[in-house]
C-alpha atoms as a PDB file:
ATOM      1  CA  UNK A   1     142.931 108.217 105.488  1.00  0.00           C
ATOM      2  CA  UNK A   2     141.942 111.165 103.148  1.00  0.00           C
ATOM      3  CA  UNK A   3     139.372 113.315 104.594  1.00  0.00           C
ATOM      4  CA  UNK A   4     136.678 112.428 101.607  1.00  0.00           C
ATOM      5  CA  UNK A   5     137.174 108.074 102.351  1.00  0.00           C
ATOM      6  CA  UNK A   6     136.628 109.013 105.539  1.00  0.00           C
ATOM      7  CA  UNK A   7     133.429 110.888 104.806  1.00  0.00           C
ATOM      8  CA  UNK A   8     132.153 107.680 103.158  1.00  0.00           C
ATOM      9  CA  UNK A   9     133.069 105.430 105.625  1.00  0.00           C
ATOM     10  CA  UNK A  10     130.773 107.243 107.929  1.00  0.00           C
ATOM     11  CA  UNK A  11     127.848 107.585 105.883  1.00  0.00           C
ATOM     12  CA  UNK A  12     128.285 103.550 104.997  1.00  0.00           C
ATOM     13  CA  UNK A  13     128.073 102.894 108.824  1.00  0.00           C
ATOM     14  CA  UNK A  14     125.451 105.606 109.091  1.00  0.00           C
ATOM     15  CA  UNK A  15     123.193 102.907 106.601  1.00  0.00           C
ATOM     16  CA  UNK A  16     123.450 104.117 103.582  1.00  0.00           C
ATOM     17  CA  UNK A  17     126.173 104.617 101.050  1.00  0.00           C
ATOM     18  CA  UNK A  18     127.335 108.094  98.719  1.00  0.00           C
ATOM     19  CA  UNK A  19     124.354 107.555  95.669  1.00  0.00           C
ATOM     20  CA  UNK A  20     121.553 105.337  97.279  1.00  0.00           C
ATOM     21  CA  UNK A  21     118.521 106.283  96.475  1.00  0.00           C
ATOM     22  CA  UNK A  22     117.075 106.616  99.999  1.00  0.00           C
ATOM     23  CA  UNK A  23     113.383 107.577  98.757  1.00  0.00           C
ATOM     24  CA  UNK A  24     111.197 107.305  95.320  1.00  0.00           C
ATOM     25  CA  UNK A  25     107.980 107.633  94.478  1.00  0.00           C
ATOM     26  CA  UNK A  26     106.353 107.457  91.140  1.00  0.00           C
ATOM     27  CA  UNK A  27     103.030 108.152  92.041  1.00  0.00           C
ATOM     28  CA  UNK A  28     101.587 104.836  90.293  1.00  0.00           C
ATOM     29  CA  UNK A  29      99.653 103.779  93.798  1.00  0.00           C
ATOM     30  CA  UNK A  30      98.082 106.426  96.352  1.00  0.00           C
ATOM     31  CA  UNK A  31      99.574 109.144  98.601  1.00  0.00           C
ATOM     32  CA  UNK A  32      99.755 107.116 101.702  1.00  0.00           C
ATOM     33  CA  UNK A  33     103.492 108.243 101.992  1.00  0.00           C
ATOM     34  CA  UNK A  34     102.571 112.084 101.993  1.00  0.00           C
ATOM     35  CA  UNK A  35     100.254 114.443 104.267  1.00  0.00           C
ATOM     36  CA  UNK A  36      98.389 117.063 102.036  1.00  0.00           C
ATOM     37  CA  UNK A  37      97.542 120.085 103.935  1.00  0.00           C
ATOM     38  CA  UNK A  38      95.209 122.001 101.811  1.00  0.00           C
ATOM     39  CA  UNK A  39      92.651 125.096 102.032  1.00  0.00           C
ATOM     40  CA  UNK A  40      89.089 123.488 101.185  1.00  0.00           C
ATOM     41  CA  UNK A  41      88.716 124.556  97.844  1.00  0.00           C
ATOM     42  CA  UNK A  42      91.576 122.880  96.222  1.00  0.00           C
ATOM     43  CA  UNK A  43      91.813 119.019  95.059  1.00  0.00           C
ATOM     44  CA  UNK A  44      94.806 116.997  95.414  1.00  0.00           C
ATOM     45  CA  UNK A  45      95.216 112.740  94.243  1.00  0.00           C
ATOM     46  CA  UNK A  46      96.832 110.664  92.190  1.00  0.00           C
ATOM     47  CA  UNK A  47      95.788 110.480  88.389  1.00  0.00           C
ATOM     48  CA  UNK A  48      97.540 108.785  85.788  1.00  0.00           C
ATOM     49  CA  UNK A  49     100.212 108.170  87.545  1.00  0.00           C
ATOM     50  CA  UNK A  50     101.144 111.709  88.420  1.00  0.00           C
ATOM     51  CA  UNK A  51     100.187 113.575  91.436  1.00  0.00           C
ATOM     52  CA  UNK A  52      98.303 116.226  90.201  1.00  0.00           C
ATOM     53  CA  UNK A  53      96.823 119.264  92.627  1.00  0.00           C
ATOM     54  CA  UNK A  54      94.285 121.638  90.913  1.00  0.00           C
ATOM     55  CA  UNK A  55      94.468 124.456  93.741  1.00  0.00           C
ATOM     56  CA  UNK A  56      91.300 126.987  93.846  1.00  0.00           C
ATOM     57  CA  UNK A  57      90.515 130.182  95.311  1.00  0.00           C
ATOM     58  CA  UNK A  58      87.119 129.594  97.702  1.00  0.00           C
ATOM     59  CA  UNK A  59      84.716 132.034  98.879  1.00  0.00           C
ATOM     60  CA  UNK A  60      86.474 132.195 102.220  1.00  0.00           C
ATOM     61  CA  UNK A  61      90.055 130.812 101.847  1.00  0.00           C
ATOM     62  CA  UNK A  62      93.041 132.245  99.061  1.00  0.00           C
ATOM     63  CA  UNK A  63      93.860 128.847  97.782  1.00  0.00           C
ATOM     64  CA  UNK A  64      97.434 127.352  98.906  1.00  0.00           C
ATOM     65  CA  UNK A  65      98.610 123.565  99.170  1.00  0.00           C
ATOM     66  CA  UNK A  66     101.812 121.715 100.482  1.00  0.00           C
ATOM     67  CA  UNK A  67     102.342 118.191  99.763  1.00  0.00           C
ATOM     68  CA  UNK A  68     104.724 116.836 102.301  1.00  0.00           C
ATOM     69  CA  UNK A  69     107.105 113.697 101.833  1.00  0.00           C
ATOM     70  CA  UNK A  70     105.861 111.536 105.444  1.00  0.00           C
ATOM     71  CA  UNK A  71     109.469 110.382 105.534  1.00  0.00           C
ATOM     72  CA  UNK A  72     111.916 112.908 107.712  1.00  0.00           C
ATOM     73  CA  UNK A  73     115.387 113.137 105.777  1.00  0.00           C
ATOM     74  CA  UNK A  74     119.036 114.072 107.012  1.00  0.00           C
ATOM     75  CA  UNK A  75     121.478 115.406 104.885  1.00  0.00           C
ATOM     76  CA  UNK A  76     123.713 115.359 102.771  1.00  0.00           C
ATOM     77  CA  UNK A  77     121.108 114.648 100.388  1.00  0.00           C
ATOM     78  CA  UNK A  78     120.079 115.545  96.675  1.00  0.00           C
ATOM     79  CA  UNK A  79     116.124 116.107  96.081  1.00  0.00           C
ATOM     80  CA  UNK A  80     115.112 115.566  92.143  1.00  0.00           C
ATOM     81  CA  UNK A  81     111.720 115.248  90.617  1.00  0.00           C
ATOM     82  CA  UNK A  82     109.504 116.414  87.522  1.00  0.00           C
ATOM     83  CA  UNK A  83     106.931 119.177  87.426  1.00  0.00           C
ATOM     84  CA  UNK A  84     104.267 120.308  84.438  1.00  0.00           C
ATOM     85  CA  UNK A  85     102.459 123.314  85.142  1.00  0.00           C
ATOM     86  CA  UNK A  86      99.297 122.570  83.578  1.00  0.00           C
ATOM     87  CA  UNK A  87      97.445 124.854  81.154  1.00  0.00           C
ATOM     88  CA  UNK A  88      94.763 122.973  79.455  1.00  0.00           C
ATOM     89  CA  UNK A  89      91.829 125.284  79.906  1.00  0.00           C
ATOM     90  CA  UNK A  90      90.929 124.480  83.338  1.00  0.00           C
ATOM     91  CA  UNK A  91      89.401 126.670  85.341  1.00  0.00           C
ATOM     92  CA  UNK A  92      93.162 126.718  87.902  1.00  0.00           C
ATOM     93  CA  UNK A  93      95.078 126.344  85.175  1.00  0.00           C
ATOM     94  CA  UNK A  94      97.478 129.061  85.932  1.00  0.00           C
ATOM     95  CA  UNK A  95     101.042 128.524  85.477  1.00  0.00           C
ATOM     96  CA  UNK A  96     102.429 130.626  88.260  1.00  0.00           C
ATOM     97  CA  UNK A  97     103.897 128.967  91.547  1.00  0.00           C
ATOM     98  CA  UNK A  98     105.847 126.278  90.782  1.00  0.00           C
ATOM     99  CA  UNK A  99     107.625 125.963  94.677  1.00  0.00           C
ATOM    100  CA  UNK A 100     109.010 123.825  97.141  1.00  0.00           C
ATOM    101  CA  UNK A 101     110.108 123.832 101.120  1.00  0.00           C
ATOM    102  CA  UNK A 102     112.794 121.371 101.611  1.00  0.00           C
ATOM    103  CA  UNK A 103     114.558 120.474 105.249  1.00  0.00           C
ATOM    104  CA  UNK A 104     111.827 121.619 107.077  1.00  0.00           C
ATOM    105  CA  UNK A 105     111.292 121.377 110.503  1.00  0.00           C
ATOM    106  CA  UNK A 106     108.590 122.589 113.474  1.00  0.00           C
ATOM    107  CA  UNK A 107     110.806 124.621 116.371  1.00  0.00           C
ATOM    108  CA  UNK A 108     107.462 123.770 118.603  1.00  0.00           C
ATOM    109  CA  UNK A 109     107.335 120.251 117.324  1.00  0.00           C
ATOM    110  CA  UNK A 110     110.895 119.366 116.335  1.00  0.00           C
ATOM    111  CA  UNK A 111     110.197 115.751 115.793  1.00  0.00           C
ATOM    112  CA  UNK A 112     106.767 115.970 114.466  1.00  0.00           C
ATOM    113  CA  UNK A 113     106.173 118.269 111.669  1.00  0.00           C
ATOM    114  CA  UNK A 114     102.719 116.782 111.348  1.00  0.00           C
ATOM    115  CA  UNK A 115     101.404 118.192 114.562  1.00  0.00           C
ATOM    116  CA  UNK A 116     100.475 121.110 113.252  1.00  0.00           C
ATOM    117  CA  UNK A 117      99.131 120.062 110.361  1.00  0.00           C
ATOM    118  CA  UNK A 118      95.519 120.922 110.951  1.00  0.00           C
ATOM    119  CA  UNK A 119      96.525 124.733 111.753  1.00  0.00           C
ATOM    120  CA  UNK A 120      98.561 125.118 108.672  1.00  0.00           C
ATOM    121  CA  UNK A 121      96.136 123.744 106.243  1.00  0.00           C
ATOM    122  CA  UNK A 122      97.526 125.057 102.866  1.00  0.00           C
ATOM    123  CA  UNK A 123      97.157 128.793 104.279  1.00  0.00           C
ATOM    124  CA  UNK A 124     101.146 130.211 103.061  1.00  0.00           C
ATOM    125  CA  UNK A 125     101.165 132.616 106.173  1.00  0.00           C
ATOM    126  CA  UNK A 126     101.314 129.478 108.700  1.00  0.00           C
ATOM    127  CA  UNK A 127     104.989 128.417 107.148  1.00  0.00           C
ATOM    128  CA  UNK A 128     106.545 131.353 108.524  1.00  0.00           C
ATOM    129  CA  UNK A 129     107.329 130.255 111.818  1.00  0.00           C
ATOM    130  CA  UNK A 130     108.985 127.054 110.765  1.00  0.00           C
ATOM    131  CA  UNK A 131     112.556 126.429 109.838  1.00  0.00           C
ATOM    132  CA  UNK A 132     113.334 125.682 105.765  1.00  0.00           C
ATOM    133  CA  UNK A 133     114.595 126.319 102.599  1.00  0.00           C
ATOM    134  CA  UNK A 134     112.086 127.970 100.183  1.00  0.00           C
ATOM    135  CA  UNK A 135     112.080 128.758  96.554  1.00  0.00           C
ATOM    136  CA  UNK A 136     109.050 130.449  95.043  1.00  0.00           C
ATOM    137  CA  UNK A 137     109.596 129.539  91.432  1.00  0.00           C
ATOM    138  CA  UNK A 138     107.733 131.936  89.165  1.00  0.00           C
ATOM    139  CA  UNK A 139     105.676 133.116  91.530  1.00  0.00           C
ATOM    140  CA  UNK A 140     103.149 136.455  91.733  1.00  0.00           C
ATOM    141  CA  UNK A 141     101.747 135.386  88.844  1.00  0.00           C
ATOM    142  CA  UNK A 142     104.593 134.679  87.053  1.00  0.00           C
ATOM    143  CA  UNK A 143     106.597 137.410  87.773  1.00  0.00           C
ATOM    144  CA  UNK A 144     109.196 136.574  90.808  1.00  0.00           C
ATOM    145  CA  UNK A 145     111.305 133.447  91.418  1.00  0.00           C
ATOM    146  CA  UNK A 146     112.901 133.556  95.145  1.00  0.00           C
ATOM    147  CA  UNK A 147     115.536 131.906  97.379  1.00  0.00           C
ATOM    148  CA  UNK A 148     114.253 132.211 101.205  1.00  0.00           C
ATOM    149  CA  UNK A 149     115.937 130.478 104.432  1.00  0.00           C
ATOM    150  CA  UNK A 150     113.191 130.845 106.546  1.00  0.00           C
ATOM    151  CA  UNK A 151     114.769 131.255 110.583  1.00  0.00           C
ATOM    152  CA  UNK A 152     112.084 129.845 112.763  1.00  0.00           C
ATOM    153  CA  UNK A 153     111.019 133.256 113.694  1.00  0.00           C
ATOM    154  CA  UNK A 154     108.429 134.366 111.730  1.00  0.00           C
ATOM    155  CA  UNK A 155     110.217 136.269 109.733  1.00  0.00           C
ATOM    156  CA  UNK A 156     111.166 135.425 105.771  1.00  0.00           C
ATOM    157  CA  UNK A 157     114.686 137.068 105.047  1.00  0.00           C
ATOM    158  CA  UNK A 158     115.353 137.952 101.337  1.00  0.00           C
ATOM    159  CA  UNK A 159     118.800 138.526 100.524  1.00  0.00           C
ATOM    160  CA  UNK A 160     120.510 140.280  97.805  1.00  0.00           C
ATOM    161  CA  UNK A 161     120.675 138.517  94.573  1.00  0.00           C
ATOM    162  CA  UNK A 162     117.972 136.131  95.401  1.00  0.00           C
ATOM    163  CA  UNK A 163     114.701 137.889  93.518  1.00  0.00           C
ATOM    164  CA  UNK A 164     114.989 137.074  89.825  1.00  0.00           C
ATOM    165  CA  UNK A 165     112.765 138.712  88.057  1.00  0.00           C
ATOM    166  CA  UNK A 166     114.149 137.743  84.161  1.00  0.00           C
ATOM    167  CA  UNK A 167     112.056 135.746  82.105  1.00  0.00           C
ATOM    168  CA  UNK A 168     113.715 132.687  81.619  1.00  0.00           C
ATOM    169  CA  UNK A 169     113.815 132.282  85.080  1.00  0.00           C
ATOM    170  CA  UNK A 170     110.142 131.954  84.908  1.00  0.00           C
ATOM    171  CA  UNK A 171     107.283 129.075  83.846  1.00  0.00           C
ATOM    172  CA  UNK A 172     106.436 127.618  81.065  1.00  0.00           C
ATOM    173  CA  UNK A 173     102.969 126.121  80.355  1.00  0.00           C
ATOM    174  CA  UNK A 174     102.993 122.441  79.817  1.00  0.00           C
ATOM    175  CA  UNK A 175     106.457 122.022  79.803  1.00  0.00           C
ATOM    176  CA  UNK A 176     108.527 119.236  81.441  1.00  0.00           C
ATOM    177  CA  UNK A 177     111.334 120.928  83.940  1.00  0.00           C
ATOM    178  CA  UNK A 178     113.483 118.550  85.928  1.00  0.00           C
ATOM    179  CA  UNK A 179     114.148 120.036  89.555  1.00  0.00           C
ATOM    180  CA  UNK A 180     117.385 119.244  91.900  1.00  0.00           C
ATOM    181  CA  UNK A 181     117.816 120.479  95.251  1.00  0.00           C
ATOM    182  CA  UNK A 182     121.302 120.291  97.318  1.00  0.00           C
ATOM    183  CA  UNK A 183     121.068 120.543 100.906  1.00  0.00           C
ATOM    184  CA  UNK A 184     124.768 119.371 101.533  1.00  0.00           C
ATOM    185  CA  UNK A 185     126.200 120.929 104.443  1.00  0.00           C
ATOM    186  CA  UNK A 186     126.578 124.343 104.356  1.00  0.00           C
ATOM    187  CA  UNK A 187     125.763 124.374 100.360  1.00  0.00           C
ATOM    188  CA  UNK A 188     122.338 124.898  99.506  1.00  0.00           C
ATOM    189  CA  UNK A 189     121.335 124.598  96.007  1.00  0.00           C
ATOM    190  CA  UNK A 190     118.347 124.797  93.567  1.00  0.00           C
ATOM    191  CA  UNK A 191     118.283 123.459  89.576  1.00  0.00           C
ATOM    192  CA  UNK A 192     116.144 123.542  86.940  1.00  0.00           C
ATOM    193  CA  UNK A 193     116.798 121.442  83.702  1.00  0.00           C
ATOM    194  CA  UNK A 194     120.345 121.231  84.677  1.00  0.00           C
ATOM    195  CA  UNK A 195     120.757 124.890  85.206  1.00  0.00           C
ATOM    196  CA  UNK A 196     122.205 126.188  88.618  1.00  0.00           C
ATOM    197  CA  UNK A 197     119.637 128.858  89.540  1.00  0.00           C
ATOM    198  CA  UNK A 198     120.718 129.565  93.260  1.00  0.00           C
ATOM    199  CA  UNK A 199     123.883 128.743  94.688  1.00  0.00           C
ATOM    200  CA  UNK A 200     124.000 129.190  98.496  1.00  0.00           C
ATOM    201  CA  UNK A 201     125.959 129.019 101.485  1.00  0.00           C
ATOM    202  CA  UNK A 202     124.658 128.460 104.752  1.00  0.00           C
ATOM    203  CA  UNK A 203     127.263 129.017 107.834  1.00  0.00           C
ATOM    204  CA  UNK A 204     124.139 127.558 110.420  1.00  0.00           C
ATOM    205  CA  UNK A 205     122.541 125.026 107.940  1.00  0.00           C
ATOM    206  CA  UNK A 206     119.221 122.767 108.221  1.00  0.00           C
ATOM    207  CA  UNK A 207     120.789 118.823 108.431  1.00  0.00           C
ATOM    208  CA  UNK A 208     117.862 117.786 108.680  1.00  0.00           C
ATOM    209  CA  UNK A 209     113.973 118.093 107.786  1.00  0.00           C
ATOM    210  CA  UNK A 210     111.040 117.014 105.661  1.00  0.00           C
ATOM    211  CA  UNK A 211     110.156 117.870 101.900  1.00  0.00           C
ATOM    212  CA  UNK A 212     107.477 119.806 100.645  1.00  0.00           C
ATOM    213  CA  UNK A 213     105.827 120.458  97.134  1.00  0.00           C
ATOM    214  CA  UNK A 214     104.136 123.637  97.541  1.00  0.00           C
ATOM    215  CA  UNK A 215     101.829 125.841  95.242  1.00  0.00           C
ATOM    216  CA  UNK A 216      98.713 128.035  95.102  1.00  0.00           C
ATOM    217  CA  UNK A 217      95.920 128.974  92.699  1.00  0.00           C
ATOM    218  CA  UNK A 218      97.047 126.743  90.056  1.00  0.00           C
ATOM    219  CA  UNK A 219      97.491 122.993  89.104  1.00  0.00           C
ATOM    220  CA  UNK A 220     100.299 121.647  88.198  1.00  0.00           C
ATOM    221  CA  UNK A 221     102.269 117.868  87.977  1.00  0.00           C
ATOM    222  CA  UNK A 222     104.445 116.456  89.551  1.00  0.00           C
ATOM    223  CA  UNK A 223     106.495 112.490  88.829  1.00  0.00           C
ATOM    224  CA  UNK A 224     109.962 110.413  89.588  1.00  0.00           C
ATOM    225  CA  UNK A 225     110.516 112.062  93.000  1.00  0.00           C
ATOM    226  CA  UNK A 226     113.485 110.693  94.282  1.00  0.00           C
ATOM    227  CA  UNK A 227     116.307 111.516  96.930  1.00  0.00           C
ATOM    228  CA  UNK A 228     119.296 110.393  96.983  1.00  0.00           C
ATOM    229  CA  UNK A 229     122.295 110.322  99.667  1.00  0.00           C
ATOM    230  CA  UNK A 230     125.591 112.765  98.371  1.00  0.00           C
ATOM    231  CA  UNK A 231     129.100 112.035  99.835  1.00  0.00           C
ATOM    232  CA  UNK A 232     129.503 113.744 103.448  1.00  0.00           C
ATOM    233  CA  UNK A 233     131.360 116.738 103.097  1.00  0.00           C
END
């Protein structure tokens, strides 16, 4: 049997089959499938059918917010949903940050990403020691969009070829951008609109782990989150 049939007769007796949708959420109830870790001053809910977090700077915290998918996922998978940074004249509304962790996982809690919940809180330094795919999508204000695998370690590894720093790599207020991530094996991908942004290979890839929307000091929109199971490799 061809190497690729036999692929999909695996992930068939895994429970699922190459193109199920294994997860979607539309936001048209509450957020009882996600955990929001979030500094104080920032708001996160569900309005108009869109979850919508307005993330502010407080008098003793620098902002920061993670929305995280409850549901644990393995790969080969394909992540897609749609984002709007918001610029309305709101007092957050700064579209800069427009980011994601995806196959995350806890080395102290490998099972439980949710355990350390509480510490993390929104605060962007607490990530570090966990293991995930990041991309900081005009971020700085705008200025940087970023690739990270993030080790476990504390440490946040930027390779070669993975700061982009040209403008239409960056955010656009108020604009509708469709995002795809690959986690497939050892190739890692990112999309916007279509567009292949960052194309990696991973030789000791994350199988497995939870989803994150992530942001800070703005607010921004997200809708029609869904993942989906890819063909085993």
């Amino acid at each position: 049997m061809p190497a690729l049939a036999v692929a999909v007769s695996l992930a068939r007796a895994a429970g699922d089959q190459p193109g199920e949708v294994l997860a979607r959420e539309d936001f048209d109830g509450d957020l009882s499938r996600w955990v929001v870790e979030q500094t104080p001053s920032g708001k996160t809910a569900v309005i108009d059918g869109r979850l919508d977090i307005d993330d502010a700077p407080g008098p003793k915290d620098k902002g920061g917010c993670t929305v995280w998918f409850k549901e644990k996922f393995s790969g080969p998978i394909m992540i897609e949903y749609d984002a709007v940074m918001v610029d309305e004249g709101g007092p957050n509304d700064r579209y800069s940050d427009l980011n994601c962790f995806w196959m995350a996982t806890d080395p102290k809690n490998p099972d439980d990403l949710f355990a350390g919940s509480a510490e993390r809180g929104g605060n962007f330094k607490k990530y570090d020691p966990l293991r995930l795919y990041y991309v900081g999508y005009g971020a700085n204000g705008n200025v940087t969009t970023r690739f990270r695998r993030y080790p476990g370690d504390g440490s946040r590894p930027l390779e070669e070829g993975d700061d982009l720093s040209d403008a239409k790599f960056m955010n656009v207020p108020n604009k509708t951008v469709k995002i795809r991530l690959i986690a497939d094996g050892e190739k890692i991908q990112f999309y916007r609109d279509g567009e292949l942004i960052f194309d990696k290979k991973d030789p000791q890839p994350f199988r497995e782990g939870w989803f994150g929307f992530r942001t800070v000091r703005n607010h921004v929109r997200f809708d029609n989150f869904r993942v989906t199971r890819l063909p085993l490799p």
